[in-house]
C-alpha atoms as a PDB file:
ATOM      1  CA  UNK A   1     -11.264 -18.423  -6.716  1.00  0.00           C
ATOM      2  CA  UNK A   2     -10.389 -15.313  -4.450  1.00  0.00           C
ATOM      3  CA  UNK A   3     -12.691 -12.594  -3.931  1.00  0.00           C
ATOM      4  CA  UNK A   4     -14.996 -12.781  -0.998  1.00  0.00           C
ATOM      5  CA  UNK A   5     -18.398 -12.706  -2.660  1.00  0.00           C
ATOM      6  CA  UNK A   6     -20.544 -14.626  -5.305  1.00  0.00           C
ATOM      7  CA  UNK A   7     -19.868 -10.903  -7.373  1.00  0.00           C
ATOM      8  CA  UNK A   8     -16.244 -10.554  -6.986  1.00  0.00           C
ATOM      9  CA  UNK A   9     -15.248 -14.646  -7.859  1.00  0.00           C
ATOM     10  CA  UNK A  10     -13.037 -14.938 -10.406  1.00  0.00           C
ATOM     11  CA  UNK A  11     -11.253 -17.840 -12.120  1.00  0.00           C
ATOM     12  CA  UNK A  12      -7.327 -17.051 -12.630  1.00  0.00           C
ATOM     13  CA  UNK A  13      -5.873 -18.920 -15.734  1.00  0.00           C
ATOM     14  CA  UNK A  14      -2.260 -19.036 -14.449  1.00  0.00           C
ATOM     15  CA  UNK A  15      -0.966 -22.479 -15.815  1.00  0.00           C
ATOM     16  CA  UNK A  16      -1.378 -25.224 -18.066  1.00  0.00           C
ATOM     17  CA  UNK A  17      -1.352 -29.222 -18.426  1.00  0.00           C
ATOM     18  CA  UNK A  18       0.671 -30.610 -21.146  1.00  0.00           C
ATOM     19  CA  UNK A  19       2.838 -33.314 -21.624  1.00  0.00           C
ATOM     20  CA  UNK A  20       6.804 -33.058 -21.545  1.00  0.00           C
ATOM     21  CA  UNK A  21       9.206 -36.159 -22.150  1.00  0.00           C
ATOM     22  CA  UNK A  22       6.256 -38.354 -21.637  1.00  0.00           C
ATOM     23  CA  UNK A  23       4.714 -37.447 -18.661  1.00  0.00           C
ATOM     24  CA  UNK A  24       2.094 -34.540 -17.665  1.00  0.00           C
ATOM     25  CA  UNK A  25       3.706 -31.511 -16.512  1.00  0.00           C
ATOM     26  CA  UNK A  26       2.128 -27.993 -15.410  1.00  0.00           C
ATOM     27  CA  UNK A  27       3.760 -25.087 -17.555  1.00  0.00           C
ATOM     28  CA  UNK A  28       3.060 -21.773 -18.219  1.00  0.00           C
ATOM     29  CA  UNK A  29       0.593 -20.673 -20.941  1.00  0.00           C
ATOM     30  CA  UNK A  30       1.827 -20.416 -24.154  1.00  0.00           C
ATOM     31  CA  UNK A  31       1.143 -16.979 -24.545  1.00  0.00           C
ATOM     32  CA  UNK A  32       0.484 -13.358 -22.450  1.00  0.00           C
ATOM     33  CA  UNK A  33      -2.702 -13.375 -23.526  1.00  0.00           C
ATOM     34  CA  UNK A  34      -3.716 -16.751 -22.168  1.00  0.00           C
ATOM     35  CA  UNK A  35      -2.816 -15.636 -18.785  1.00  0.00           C
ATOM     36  CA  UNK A  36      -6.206 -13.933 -17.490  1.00  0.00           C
ATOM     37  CA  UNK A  37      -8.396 -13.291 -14.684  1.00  0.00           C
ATOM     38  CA  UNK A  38     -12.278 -14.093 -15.742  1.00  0.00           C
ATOM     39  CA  UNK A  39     -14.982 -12.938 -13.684  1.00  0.00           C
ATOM     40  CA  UNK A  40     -17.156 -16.240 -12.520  1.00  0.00           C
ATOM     41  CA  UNK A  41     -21.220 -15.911 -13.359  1.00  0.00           C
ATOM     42  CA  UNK A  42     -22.894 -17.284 -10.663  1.00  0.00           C
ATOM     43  CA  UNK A  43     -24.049 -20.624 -12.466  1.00  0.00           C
ATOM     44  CA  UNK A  44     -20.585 -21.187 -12.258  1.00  0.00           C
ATOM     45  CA  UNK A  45     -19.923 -20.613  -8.749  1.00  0.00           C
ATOM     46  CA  UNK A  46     -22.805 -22.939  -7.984  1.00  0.00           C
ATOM     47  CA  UNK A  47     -22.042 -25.614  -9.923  1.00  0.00           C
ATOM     48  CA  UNK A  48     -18.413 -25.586  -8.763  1.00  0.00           C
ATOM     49  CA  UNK A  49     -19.650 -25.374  -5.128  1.00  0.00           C
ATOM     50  CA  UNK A  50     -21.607 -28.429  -5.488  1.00  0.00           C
ATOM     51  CA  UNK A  51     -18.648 -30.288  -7.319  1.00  0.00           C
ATOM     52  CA  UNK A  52     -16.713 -28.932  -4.151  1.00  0.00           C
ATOM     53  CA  UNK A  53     -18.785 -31.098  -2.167  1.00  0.00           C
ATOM     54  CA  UNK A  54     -18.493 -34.148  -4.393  1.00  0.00           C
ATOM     55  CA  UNK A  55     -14.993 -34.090  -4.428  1.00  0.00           C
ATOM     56  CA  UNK A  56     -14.683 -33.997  -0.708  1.00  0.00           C
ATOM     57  CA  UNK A  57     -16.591 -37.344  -0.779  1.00  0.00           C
ATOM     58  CA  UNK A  58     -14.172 -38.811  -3.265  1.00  0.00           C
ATOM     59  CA  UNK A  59     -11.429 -37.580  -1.455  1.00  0.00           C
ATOM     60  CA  UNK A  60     -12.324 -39.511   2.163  1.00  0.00           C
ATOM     61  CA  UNK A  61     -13.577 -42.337  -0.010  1.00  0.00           C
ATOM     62  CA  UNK A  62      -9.693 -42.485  -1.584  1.00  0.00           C
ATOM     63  CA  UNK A  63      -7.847 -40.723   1.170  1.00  0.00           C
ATOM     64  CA  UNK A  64      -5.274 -43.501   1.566  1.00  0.00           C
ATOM     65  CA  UNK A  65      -4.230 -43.637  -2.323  1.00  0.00           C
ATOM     66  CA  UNK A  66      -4.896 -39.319  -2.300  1.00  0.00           C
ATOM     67  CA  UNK A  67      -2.485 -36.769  -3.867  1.00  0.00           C
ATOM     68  CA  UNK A  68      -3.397 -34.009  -3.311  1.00  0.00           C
ATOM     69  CA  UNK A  69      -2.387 -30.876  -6.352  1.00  0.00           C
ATOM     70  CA  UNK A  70      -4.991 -28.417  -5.007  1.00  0.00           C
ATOM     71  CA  UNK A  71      -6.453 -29.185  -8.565  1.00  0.00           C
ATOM     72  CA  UNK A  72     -10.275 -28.846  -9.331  1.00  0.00           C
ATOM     73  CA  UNK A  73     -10.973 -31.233 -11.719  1.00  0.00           C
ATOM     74  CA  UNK A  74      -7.936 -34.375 -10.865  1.00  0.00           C
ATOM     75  CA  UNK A  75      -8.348 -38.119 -11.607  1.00  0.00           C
ATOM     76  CA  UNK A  76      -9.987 -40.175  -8.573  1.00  0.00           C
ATOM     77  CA  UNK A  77      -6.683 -40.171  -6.861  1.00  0.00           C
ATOM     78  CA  UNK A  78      -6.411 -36.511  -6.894  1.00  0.00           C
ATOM     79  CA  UNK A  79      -3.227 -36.699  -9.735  1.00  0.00           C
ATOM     80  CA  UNK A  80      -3.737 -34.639 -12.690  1.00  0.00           C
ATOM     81  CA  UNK A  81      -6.040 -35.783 -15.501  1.00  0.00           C
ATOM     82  CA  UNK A  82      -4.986 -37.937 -18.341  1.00  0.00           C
ATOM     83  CA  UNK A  83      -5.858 -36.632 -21.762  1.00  0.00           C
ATOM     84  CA  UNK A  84      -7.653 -40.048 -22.973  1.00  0.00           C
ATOM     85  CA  UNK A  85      -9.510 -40.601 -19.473  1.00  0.00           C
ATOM     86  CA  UNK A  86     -10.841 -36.734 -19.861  1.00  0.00           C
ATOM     87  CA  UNK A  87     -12.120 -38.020 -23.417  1.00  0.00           C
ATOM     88  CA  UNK A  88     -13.679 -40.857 -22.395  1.00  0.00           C
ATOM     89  CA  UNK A  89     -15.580 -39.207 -19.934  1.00  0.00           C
ATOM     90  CA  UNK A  90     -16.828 -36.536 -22.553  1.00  0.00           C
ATOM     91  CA  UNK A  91     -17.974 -38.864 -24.353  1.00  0.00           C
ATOM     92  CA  UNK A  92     -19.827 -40.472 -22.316  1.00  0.00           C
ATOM     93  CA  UNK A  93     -21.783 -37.227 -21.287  1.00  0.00           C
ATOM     94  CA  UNK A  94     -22.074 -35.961 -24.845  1.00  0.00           C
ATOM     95  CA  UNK A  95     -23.959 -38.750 -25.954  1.00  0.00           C
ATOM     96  CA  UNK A  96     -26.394 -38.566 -22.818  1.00  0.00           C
ATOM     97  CA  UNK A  97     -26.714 -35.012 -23.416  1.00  0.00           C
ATOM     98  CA  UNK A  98     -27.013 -35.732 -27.361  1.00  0.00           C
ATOM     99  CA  UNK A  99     -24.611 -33.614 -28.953  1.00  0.00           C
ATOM    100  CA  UNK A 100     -23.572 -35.754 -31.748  1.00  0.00           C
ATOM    101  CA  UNK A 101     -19.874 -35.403 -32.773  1.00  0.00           C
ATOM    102  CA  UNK A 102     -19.612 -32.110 -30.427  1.00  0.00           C
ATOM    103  CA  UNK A 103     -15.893 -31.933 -29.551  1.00  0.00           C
ATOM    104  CA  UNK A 104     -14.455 -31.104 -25.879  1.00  0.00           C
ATOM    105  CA  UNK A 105     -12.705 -28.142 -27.098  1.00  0.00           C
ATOM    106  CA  UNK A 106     -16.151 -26.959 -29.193  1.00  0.00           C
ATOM    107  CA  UNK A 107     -17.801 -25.784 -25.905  1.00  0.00           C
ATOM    108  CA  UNK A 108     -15.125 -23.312 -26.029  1.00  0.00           C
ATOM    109  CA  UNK A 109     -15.949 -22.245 -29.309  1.00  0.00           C
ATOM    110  CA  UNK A 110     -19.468 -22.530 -28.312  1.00  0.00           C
ATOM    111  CA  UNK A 111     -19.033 -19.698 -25.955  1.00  0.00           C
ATOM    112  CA  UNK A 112     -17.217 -17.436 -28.228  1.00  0.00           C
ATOM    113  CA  UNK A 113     -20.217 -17.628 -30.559  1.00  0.00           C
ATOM    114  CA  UNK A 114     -23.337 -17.224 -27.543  1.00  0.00           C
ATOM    115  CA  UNK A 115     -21.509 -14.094 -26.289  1.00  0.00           C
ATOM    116  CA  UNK A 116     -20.837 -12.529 -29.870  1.00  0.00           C
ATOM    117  CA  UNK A 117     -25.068 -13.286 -30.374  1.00  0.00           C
ATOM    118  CA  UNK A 118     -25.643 -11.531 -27.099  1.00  0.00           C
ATOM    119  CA  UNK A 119     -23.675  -8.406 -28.302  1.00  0.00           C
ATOM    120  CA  UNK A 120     -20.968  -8.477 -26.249  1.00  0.00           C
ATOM    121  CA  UNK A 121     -18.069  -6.772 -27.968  1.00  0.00           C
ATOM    122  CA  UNK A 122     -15.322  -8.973 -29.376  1.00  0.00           C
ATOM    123  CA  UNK A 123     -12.912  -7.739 -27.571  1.00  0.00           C
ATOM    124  CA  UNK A 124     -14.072  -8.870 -24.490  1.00  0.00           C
ATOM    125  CA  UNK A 125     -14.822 -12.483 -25.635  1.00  0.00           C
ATOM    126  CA  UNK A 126     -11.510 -12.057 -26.653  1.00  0.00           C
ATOM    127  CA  UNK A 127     -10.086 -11.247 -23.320  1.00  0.00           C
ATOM    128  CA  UNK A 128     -12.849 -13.895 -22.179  1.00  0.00           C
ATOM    129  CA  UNK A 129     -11.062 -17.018 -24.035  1.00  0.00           C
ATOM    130  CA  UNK A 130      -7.467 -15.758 -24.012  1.00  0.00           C
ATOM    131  CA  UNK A 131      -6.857 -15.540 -28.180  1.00  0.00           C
ATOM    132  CA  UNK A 132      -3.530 -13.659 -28.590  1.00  0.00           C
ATOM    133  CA  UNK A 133      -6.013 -12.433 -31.916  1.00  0.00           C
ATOM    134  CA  UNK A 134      -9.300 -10.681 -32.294  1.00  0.00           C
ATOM    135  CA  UNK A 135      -9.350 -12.382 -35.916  1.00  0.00           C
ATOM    136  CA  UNK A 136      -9.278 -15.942 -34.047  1.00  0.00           C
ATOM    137  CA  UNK A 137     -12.593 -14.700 -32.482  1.00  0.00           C
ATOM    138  CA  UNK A 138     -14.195 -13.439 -35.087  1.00  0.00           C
ATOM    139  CA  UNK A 139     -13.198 -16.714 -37.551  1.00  0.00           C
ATOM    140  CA  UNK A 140     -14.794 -19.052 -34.941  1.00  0.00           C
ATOM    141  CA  UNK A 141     -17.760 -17.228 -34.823  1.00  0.00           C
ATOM    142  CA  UNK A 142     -18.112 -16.533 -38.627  1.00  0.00           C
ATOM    143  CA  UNK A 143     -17.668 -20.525 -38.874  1.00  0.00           C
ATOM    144  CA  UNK A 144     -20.714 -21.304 -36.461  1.00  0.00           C
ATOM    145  CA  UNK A 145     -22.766 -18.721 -38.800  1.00  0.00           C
ATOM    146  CA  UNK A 146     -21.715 -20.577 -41.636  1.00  0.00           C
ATOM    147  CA  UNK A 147     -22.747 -23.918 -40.207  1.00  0.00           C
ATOM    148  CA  UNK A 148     -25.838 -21.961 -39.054  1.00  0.00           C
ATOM    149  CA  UNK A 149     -26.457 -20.911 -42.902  1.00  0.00           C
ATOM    150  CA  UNK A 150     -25.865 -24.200 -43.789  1.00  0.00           C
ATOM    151  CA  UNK A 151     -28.389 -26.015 -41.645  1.00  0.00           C
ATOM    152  CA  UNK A 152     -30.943 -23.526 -42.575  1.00  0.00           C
ATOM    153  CA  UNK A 153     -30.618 -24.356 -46.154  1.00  0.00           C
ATOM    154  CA  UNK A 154     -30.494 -28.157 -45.380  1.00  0.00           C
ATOM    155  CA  UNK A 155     -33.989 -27.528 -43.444  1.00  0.00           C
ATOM    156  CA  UNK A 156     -35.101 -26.021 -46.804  1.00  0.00           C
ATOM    157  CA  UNK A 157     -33.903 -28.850 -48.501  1.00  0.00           C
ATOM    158  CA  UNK A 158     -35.527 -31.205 -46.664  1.00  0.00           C
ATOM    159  CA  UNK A 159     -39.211 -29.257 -46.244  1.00  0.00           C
ATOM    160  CA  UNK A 160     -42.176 -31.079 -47.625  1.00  0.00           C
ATOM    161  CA  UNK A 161     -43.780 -28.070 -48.987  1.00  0.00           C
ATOM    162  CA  UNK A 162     -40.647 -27.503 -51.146  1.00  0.00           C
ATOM    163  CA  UNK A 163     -40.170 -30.889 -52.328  1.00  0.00           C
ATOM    164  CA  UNK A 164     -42.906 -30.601 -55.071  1.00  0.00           C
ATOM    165  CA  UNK A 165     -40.954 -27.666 -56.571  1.00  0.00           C
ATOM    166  CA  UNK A 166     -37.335 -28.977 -56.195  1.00  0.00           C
ATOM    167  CA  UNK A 167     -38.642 -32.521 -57.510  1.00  0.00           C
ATOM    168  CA  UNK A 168     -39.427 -31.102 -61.176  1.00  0.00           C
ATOM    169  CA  UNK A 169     -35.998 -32.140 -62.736  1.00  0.00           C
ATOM    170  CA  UNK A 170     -34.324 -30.151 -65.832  1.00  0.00           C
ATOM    171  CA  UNK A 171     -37.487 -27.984 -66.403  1.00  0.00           C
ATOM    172  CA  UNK A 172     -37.911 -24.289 -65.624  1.00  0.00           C
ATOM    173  CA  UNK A 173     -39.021 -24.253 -61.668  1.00  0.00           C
ATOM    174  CA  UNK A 174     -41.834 -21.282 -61.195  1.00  0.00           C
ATOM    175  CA  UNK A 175     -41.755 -19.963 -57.336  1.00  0.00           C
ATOM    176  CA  UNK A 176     -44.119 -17.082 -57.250  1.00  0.00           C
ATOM    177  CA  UNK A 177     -43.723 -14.154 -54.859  1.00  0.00           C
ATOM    178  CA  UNK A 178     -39.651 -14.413 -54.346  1.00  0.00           C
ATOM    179  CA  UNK A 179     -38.769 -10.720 -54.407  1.00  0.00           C
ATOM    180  CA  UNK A 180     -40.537  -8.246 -56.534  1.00  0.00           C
ATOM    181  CA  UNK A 181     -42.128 -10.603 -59.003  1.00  0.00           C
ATOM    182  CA  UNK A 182     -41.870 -14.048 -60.373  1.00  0.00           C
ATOM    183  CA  UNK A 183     -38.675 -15.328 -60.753  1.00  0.00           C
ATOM    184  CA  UNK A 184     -37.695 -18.022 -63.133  1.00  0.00           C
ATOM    185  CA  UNK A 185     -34.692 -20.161 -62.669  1.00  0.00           C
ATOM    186  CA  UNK A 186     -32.680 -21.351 -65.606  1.00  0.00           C
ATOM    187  CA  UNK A 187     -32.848 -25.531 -65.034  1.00  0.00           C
ATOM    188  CA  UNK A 188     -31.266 -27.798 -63.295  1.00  0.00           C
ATOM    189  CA  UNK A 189     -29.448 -29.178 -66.007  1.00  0.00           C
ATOM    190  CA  UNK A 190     -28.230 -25.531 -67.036  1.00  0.00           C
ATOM    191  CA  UNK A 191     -24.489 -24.073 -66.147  1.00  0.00           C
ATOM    192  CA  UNK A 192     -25.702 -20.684 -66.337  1.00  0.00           C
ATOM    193  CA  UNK A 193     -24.537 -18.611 -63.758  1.00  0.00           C
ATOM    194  CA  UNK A 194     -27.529 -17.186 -60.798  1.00  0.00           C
ATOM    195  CA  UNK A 195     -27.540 -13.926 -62.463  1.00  0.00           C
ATOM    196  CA  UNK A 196     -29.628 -16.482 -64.780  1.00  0.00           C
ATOM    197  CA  UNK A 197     -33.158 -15.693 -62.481  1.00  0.00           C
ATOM    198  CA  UNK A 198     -35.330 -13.707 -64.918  1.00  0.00           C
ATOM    199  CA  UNK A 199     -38.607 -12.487 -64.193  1.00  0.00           C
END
């Protein structure tokens, strides 16, 4: 992290983990684009501060069976983290923190979508995540608006004051006040098409 305040940190994304002929290698990123300098917020810095710490414990604690790979986030030996080990441990924290089925690489996507809500402009959160394509961006975040759309309609689905009205089977369904006037919906049992609402 160089810079030699909490306002000039930055995080440099010079290098990446994968595997090669069976064991974990460091390579370059696999595009330009995924080589970037991100500026650090300060919730960051502290919370990698305090993991500083930490580690420095775990470190003395193992210092016999240590390797050290200047890494931030190694196994308990100090080697670099094993895929499955790193899931694991996810795991473990996403169901304390209850997220459900939330993937590791979904906080990612998470982040594209907070900073699109906040108005940043896409072609920083671009920058931000390293996707060689503003369309990339702008896919995950129309996704998480869909799933948004989607959970707002199962809410509806699921209210108690609409139940009565979505409970009346193949008859016509009268919901006063939508729009302009009453609007009258063909059935359930009918194929017509939503042009079908009549007042």
């Amino acid at each position: 992290m160089p810079g030699s305040g909490v306002e000039s940190a930055t995080l440099e994304v010079a290098r990446t983990l994968q595997r090669v002929g069976g064991a974990l290698r460091f390579v370059r990123p696999k595009t330009d684009d995924s080589e970037r300098t991100i500026p650090l917020p300060p919730v960051c810095i502290t919370a990698l501060c305090e993991h500083r710490v930490k580690q420095a414990a775990e470190r003395a604690d193992a210092w016999q069976d240590w390797e050290d790979n200047g890494l931030v986030f190694p196994s308990r030996r100090g080697t670099p983290m094993e895929p499955d080990n790193l899931r694991r441990s996810w795991g473990r924290i996403r169901e304390a923190a209850g997220l459900e089925s939330m993937r590791f690489h979904d906080m990612r996507h998470t982040c594209v979508s907070l900073l699109l809500a906040l108005g940043i402009p896409p072609h920083i959160v671009r920058d931000i995540v390293g996707h060689s394509d503003i369309e990339v961006t702008m896919t995950i975040y129309a996704h998480a608006a869909l799933d948004e759309k989607r959970a707002a309609l199962g809410e509806a689905g699921g209210c108690a004051r609409l139940r009565p009205l979505l409970s009346k089977g193949p008859e016509p369904i009268l919901v006063p006040g939508l729009l302009a006037g009453h609007l009258r919906w063909a059935g359930a049992g009918s194929n017509r098409r939503p042009s079908a609402f009549q007042k």
